[in-house]
C-alpha atoms as a PDB file:
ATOM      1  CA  UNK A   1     -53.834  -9.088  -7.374  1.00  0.00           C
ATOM      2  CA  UNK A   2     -53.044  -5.392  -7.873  1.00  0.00           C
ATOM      3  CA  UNK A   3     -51.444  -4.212 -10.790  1.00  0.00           C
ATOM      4  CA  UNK A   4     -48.052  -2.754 -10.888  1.00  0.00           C
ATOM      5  CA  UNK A   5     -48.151   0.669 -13.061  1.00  0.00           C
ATOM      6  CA  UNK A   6     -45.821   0.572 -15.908  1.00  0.00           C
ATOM      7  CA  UNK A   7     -42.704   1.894 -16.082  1.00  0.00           C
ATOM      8  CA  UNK A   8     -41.873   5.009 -18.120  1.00  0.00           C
ATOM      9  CA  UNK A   9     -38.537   3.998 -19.551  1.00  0.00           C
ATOM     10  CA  UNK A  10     -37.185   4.896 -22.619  1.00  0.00           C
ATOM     11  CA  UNK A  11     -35.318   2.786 -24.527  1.00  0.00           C
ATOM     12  CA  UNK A  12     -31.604   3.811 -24.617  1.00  0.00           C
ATOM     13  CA  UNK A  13     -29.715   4.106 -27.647  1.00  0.00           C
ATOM     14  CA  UNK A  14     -26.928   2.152 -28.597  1.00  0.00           C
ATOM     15  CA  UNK A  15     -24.503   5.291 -28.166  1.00  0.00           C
ATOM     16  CA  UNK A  16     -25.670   5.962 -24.557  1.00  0.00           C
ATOM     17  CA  UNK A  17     -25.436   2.492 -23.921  1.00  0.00           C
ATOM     18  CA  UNK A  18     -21.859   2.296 -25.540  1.00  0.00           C
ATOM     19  CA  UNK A  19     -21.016   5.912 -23.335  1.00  0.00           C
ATOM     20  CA  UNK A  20     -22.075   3.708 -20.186  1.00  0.00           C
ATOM     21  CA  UNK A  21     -20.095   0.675 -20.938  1.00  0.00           C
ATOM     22  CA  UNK A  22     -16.817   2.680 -21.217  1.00  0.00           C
ATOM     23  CA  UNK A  23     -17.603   4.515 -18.111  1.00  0.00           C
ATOM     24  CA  UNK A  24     -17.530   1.518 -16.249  1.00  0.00           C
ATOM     25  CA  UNK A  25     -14.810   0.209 -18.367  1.00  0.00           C
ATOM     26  CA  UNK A  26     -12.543   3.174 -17.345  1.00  0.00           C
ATOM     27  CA  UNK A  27     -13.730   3.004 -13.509  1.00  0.00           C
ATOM     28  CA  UNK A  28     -12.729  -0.549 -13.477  1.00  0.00           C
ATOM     29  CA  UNK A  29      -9.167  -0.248 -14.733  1.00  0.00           C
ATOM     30  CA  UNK A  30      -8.715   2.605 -12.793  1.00  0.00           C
ATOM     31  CA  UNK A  31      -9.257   0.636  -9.588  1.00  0.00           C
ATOM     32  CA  UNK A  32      -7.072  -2.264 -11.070  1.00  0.00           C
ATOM     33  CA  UNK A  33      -4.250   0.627 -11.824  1.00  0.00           C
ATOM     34  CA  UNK A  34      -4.475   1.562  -8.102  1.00  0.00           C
ATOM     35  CA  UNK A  35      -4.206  -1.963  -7.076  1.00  0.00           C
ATOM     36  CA  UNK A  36      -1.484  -3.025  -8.756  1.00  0.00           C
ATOM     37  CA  UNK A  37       1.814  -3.730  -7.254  1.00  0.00           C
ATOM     38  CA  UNK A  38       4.035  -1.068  -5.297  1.00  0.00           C
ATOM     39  CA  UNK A  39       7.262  -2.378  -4.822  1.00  0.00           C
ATOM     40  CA  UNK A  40      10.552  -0.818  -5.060  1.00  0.00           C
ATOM     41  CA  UNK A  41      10.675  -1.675  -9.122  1.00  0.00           C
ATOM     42  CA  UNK A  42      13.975   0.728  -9.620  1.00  0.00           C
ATOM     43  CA  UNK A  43      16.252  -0.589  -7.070  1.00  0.00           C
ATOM     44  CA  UNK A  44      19.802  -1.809  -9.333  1.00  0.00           C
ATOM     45  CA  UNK A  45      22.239  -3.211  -6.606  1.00  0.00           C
ATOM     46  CA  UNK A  46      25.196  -2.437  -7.523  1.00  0.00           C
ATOM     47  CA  UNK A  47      28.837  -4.372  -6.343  1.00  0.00           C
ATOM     48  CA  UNK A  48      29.567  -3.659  -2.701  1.00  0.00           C
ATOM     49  CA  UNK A  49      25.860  -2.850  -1.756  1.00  0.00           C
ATOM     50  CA  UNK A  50      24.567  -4.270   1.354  1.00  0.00           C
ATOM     51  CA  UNK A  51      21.917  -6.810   0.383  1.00  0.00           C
ATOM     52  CA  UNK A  52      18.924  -9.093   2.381  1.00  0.00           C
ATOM     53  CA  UNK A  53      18.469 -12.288   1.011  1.00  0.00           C
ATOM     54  CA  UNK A  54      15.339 -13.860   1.759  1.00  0.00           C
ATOM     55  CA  UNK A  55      15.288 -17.666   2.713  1.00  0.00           C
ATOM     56  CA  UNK A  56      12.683 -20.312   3.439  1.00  0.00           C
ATOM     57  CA  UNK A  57      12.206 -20.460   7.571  1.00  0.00           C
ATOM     58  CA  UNK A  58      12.060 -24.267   8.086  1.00  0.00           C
ATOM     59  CA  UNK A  59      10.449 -25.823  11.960  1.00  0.00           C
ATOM     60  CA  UNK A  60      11.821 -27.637  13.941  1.00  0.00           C
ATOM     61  CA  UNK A  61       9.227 -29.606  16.288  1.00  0.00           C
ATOM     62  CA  UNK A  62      11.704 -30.674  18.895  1.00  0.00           C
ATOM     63  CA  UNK A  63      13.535 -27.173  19.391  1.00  0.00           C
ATOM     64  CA  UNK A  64       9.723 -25.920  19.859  1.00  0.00           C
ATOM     65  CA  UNK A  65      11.025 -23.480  16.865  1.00  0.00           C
ATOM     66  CA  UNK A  66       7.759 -22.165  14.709  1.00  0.00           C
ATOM     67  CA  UNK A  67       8.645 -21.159  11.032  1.00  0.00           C
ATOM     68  CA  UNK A  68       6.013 -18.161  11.129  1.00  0.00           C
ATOM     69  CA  UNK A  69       8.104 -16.756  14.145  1.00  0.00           C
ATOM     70  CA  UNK A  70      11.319 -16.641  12.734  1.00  0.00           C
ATOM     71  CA  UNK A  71      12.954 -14.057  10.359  1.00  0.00           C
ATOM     72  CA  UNK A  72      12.353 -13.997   6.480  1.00  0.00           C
ATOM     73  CA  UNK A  73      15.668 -12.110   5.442  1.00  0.00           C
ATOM     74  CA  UNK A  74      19.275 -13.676   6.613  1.00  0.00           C
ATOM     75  CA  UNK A  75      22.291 -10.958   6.524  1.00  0.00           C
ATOM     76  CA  UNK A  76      23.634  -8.942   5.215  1.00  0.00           C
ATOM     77  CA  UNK A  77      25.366  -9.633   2.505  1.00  0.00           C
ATOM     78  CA  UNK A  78      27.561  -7.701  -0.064  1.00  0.00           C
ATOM     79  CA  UNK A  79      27.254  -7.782  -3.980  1.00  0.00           C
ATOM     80  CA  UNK A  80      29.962  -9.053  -5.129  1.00  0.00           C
ATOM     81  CA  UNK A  81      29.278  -9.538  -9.410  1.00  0.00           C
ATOM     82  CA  UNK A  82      25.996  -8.156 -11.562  1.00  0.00           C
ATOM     83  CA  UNK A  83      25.781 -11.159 -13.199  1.00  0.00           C
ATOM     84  CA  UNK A  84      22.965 -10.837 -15.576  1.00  0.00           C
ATOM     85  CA  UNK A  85      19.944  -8.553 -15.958  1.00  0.00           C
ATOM     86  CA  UNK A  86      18.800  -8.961 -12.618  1.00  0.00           C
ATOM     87  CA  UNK A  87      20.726 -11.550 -11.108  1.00  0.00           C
ATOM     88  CA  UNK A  88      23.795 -11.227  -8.495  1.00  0.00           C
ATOM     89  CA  UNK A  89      26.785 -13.282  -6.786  1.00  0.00           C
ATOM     90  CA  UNK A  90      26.585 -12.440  -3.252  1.00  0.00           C
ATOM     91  CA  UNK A  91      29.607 -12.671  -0.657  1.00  0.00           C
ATOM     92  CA  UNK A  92      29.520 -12.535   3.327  1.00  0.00           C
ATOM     93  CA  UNK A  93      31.904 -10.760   5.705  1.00  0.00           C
ATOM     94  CA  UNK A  94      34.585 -12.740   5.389  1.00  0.00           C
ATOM     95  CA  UNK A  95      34.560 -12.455   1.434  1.00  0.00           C
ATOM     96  CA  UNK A  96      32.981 -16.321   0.850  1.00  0.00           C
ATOM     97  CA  UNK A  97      30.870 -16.651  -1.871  1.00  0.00           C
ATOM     98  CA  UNK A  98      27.392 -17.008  -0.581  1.00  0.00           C
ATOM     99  CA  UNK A  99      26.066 -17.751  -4.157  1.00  0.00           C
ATOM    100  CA  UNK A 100      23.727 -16.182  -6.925  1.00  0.00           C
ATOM    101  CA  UNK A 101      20.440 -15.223  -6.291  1.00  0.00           C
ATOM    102  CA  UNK A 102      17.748 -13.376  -8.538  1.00  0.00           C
ATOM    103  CA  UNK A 103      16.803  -9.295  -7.678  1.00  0.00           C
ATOM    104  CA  UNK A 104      13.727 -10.843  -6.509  1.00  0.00           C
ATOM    105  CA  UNK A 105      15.010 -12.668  -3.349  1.00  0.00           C
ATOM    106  CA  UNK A 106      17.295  -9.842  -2.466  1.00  0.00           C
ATOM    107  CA  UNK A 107      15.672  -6.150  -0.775  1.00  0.00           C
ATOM    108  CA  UNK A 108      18.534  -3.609   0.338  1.00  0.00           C
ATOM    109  CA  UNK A 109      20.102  -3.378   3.817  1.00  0.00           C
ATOM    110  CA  UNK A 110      19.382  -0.445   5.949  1.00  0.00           C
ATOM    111  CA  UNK A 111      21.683  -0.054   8.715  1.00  0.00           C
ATOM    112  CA  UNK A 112      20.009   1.633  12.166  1.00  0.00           C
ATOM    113  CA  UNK A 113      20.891   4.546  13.151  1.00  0.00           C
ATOM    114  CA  UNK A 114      22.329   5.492  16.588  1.00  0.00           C
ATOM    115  CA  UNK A 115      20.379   7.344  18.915  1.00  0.00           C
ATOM    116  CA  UNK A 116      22.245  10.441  19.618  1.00  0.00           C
ATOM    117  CA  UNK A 117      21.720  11.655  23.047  1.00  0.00           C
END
């Protein structure tokens, strides 16, 4: 069987071994820090904003209705109390309390805009 020649490594030293570790450490949590979440974090509703509240689609097998094609958001809504830190009373268009729901299940409404020809 041939013989393999010998590698010439040097043994490292527990500073450049330290100095690596941290690189890697750094690269790492920079790649977490770019993967962390981007969502709209500074968004306050405040009373009278127009609000999406997001529901849970339910099928229905004799309609031939298919949760994953219907919409996510019902609406809109208006805010109608801050309750606490980041909960709200909503109302609908005809003033009826709709309930309270968490920031979380609410994203702002964006009316379209009219094409202008």
């Amino acid at each position: 069987m041939p013989s393999l020649p010998a590698l010439d490594r040097e043994d490292e030293g527990i500073d450049k071994k330290l100095e690596k570790a941290y690189s890697k450490m750094r690269k790492r949590a920079e790649a977490r820090r770019k993967r962390h979440k981007r969502g709209n974090v500074t968004w306050e509703p405040k009373v009278n904003d127009k609000v999406l509240v997001k529901q849970q689609p339910m099928s229905e097998a004799v309609k031939g209705i298919t949760s994953k094609f219907m919409y996510i958001y019902e609406g809109p809504f208006w805010v109608n109390k801050v309750l606490e830190h980041s909960a709200y009373e909503l109302k609908d268009e005809r003033g009826k309390v709709r309930g309270e729901f968490n920031k979380r299940q609410l994203k702002p409404y964006r009316e379209e805009k009219e094409d202008k020809k």
